[in-house]
PDB file of N, CA and C in Angstrom:
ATOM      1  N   UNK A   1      -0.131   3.313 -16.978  1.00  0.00           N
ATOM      2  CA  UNK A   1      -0.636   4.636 -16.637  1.00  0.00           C
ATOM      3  C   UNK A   1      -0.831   4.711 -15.127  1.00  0.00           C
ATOM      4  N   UNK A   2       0.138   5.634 -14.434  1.00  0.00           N
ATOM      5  CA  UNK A   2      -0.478   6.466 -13.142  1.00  0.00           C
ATOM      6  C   UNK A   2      -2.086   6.070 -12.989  1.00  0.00           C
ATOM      7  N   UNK A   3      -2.431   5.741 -11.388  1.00  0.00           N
ATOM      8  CA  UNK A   3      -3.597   5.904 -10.912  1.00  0.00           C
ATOM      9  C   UNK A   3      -3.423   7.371 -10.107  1.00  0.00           C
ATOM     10  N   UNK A   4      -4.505   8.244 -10.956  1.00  0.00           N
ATOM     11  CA  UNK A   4      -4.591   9.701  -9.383  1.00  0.00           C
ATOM     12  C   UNK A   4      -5.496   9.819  -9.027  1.00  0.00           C
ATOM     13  N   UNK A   5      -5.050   9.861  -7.503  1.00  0.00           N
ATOM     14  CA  UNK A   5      -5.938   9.591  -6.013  1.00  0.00           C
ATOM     15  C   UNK A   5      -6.613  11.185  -6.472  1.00  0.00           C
ATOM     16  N   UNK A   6      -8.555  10.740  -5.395  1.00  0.00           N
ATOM     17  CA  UNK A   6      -9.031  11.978  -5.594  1.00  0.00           C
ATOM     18  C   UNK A   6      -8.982  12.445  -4.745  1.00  0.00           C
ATOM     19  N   UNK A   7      -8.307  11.968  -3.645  1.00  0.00           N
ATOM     20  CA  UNK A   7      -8.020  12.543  -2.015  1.00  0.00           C
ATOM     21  C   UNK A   7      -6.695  13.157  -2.188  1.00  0.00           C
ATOM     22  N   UNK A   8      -6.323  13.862  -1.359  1.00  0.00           N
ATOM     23  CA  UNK A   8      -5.138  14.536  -0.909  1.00  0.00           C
ATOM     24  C   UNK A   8      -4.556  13.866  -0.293  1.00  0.00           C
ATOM     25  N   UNK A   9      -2.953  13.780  -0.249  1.00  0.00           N
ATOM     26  CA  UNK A   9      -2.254  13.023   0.887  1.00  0.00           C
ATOM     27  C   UNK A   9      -2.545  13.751   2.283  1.00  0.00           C
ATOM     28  N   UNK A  10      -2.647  14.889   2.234  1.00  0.00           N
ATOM     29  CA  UNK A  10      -2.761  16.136   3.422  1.00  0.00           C
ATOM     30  C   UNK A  10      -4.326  15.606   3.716  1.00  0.00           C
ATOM     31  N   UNK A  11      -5.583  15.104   2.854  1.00  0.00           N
ATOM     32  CA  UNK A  11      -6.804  14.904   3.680  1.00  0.00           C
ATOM     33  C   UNK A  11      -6.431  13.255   4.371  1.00  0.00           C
ATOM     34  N   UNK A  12      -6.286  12.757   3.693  1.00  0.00           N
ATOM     35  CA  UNK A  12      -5.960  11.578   3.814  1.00  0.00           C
ATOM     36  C   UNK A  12      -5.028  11.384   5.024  1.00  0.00           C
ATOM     37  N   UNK A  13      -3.789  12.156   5.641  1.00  0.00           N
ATOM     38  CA  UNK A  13      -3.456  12.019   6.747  1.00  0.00           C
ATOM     39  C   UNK A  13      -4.095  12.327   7.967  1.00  0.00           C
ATOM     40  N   UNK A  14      -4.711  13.576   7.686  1.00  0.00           N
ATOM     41  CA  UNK A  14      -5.429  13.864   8.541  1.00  0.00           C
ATOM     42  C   UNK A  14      -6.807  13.284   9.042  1.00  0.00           C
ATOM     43  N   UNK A  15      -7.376  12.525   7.804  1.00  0.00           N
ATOM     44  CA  UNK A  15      -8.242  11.753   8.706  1.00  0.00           C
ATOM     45  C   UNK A  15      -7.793  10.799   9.463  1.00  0.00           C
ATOM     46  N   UNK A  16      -6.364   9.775   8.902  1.00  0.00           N
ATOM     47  CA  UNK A  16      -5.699   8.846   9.928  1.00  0.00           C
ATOM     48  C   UNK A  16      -5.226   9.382  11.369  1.00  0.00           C
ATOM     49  N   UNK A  17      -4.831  10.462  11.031  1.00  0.00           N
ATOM     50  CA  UNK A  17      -4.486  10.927  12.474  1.00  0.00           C
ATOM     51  C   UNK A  17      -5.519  10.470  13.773  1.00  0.00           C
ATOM     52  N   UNK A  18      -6.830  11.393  13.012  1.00  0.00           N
ATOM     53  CA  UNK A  18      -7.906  11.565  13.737  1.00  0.00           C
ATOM     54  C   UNK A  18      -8.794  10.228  13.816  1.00  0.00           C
ATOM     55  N   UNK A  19      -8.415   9.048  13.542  1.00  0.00           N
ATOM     56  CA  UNK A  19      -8.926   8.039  13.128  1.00  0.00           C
ATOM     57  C   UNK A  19      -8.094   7.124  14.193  1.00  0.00           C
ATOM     58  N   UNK A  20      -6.493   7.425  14.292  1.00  0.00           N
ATOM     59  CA  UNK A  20      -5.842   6.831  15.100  1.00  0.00           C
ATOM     60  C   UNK A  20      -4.674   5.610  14.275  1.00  0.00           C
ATOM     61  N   UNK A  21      -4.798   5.820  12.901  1.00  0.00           N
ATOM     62  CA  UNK A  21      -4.155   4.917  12.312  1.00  0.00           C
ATOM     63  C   UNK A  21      -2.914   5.492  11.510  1.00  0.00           C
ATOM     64  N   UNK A  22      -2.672   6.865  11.886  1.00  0.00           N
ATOM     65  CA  UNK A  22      -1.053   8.038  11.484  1.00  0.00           C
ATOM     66  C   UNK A  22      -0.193   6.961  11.550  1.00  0.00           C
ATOM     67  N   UNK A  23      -0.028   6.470  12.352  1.00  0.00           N
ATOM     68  CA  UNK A  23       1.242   5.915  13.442  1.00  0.00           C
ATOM     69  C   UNK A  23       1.523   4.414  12.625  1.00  0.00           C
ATOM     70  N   UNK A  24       0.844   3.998  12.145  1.00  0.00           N
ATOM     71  CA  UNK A  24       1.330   2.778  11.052  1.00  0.00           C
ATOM     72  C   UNK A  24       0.901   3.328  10.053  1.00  0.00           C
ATOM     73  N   UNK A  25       0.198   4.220   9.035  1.00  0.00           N
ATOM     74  CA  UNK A  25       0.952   4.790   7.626  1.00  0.00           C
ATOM     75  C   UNK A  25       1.969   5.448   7.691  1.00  0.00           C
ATOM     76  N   UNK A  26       2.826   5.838   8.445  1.00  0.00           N
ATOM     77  CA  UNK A  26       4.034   6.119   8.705  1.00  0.00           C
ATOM     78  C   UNK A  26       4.961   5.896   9.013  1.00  0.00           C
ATOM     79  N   UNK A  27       5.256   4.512  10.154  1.00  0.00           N
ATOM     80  CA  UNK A  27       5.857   3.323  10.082  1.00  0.00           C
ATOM     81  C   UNK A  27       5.803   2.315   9.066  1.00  0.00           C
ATOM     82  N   UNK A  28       4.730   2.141   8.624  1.00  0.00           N
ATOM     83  CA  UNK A  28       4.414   0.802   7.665  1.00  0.00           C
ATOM     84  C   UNK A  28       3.828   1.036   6.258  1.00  0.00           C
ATOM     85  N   UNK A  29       3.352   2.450   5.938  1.00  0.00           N
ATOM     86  CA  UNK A  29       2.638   2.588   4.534  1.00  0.00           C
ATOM     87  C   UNK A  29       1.587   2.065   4.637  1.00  0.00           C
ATOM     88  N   UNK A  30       0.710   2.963   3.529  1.00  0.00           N
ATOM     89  CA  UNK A  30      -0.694   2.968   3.378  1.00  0.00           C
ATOM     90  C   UNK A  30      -0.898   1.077   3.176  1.00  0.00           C
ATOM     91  N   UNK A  31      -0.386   0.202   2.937  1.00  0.00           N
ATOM     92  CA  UNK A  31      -0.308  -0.880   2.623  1.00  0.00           C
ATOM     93  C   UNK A  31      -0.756  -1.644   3.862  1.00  0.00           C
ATOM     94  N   UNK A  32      -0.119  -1.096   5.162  1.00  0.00           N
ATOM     95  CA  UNK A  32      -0.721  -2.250   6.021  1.00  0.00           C
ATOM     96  C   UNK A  32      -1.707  -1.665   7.004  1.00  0.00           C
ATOM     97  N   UNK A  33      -2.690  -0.020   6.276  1.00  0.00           N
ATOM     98  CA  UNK A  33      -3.881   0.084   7.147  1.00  0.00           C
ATOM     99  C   UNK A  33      -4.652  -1.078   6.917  1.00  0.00           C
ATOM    100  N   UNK A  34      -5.472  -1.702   7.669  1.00  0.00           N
ATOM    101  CA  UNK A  34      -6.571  -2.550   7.343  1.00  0.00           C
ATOM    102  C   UNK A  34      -7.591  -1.907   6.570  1.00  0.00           C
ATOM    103  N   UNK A  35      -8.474  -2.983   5.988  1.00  0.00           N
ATOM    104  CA  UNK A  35      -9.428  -2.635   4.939  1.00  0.00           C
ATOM    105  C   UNK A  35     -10.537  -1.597   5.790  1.00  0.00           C
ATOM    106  N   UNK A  36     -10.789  -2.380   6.783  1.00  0.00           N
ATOM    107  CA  UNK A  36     -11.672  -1.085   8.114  1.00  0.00           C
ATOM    108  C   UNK A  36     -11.463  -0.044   8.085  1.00  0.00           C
ATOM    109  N   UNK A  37     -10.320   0.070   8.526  1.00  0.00           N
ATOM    110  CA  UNK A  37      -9.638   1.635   8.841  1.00  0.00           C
ATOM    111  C   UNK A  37     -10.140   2.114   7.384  1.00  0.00           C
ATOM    112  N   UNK A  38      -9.536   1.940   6.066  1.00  0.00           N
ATOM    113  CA  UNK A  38      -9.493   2.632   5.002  1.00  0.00           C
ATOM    114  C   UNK A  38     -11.286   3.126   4.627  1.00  0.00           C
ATOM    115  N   UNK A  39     -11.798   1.955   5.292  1.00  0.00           N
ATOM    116  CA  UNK A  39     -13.188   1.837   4.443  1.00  0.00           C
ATOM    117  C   UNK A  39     -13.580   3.138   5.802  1.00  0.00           C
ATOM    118  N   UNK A  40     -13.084   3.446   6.724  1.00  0.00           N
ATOM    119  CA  UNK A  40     -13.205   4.738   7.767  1.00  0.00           C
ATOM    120  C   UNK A  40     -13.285   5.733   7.273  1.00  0.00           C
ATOM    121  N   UNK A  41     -11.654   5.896   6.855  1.00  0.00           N
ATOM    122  CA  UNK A  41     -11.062   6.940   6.233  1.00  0.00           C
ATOM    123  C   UNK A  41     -11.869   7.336   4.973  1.00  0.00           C
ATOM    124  N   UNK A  42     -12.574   6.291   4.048  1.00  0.00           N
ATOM    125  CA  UNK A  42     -12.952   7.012   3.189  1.00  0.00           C
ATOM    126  C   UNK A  42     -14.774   7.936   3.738  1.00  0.00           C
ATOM    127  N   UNK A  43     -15.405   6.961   4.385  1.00  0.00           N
ATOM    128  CA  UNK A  43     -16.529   7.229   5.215  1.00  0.00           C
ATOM    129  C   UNK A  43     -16.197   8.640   5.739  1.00  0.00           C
ATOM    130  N   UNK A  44     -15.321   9.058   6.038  1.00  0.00           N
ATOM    131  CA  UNK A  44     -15.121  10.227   6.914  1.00  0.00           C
ATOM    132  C   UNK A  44     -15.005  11.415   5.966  1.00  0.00           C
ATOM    133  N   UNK A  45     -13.744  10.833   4.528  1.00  0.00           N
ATOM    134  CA  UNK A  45     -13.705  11.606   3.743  1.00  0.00           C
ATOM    135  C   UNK A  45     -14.889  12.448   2.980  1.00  0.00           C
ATOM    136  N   UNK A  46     -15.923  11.616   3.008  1.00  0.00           N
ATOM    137  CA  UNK A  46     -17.521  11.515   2.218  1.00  0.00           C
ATOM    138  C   UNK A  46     -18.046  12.719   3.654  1.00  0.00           C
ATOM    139  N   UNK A  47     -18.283  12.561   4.305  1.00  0.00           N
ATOM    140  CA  UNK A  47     -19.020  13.187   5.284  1.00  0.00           C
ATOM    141  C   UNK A  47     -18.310  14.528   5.084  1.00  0.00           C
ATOM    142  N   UNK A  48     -17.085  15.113   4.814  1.00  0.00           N
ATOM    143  CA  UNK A  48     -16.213  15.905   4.971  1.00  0.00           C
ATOM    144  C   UNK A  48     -16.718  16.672   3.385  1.00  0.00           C
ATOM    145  N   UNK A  49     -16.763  16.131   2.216  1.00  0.00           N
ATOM    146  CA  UNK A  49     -17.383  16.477   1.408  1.00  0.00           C
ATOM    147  C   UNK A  49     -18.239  17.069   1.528  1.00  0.00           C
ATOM    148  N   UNK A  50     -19.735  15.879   1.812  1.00  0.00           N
ATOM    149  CA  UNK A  50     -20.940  16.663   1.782  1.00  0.00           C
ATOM    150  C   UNK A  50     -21.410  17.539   3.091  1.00  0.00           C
ATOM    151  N   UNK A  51     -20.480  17.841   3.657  1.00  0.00           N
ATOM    152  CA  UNK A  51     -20.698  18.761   4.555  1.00  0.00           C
ATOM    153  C   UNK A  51     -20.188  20.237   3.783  1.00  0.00           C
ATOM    154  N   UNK A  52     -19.543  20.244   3.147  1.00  0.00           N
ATOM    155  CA  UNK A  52     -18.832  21.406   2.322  1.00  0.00           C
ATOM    156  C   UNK A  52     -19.998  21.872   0.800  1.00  0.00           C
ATOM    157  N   UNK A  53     -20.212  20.778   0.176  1.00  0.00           N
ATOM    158  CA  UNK A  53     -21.761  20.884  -0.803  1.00  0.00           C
ATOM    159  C   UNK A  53     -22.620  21.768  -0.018  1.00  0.00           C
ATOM    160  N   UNK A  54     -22.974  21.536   1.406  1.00  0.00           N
ATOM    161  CA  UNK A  54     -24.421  21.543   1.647  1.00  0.00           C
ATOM    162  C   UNK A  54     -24.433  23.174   2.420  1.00  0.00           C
ATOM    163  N   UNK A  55     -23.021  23.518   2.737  1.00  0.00           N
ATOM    164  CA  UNK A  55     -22.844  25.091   2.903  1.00  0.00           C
ATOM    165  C   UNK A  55     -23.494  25.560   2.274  1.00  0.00           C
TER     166      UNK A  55
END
């Protein structure tokens, strides 16, 4: 069975962008962000959330 992501590929790039790590998920796949970066990306994702709840 499929795993489905609860992120968007579209949020999910865009926090790498803005994170600075675009440039190897796109050369190299989500595979060789480091665990940091991701554990970023999701940190950022969360803030991005409850900023949208608390409207």
């Amino acid at each position: 069975m499929a795993r489905r992501g609860i992120m968007s590929e579209n949020l999910k790039e865009e926090i790498a962008r803005e994170l600075g790590v675009y440039n190897t998920v796109k050369s190299e796949g989500w595979g060789s962000v480091t665990s940091r970066d991701c554990g970023n990306i999701v940190t950022k994702a969360i803030e991005i959330a409850e900023r949208k709840v608390m409207k």
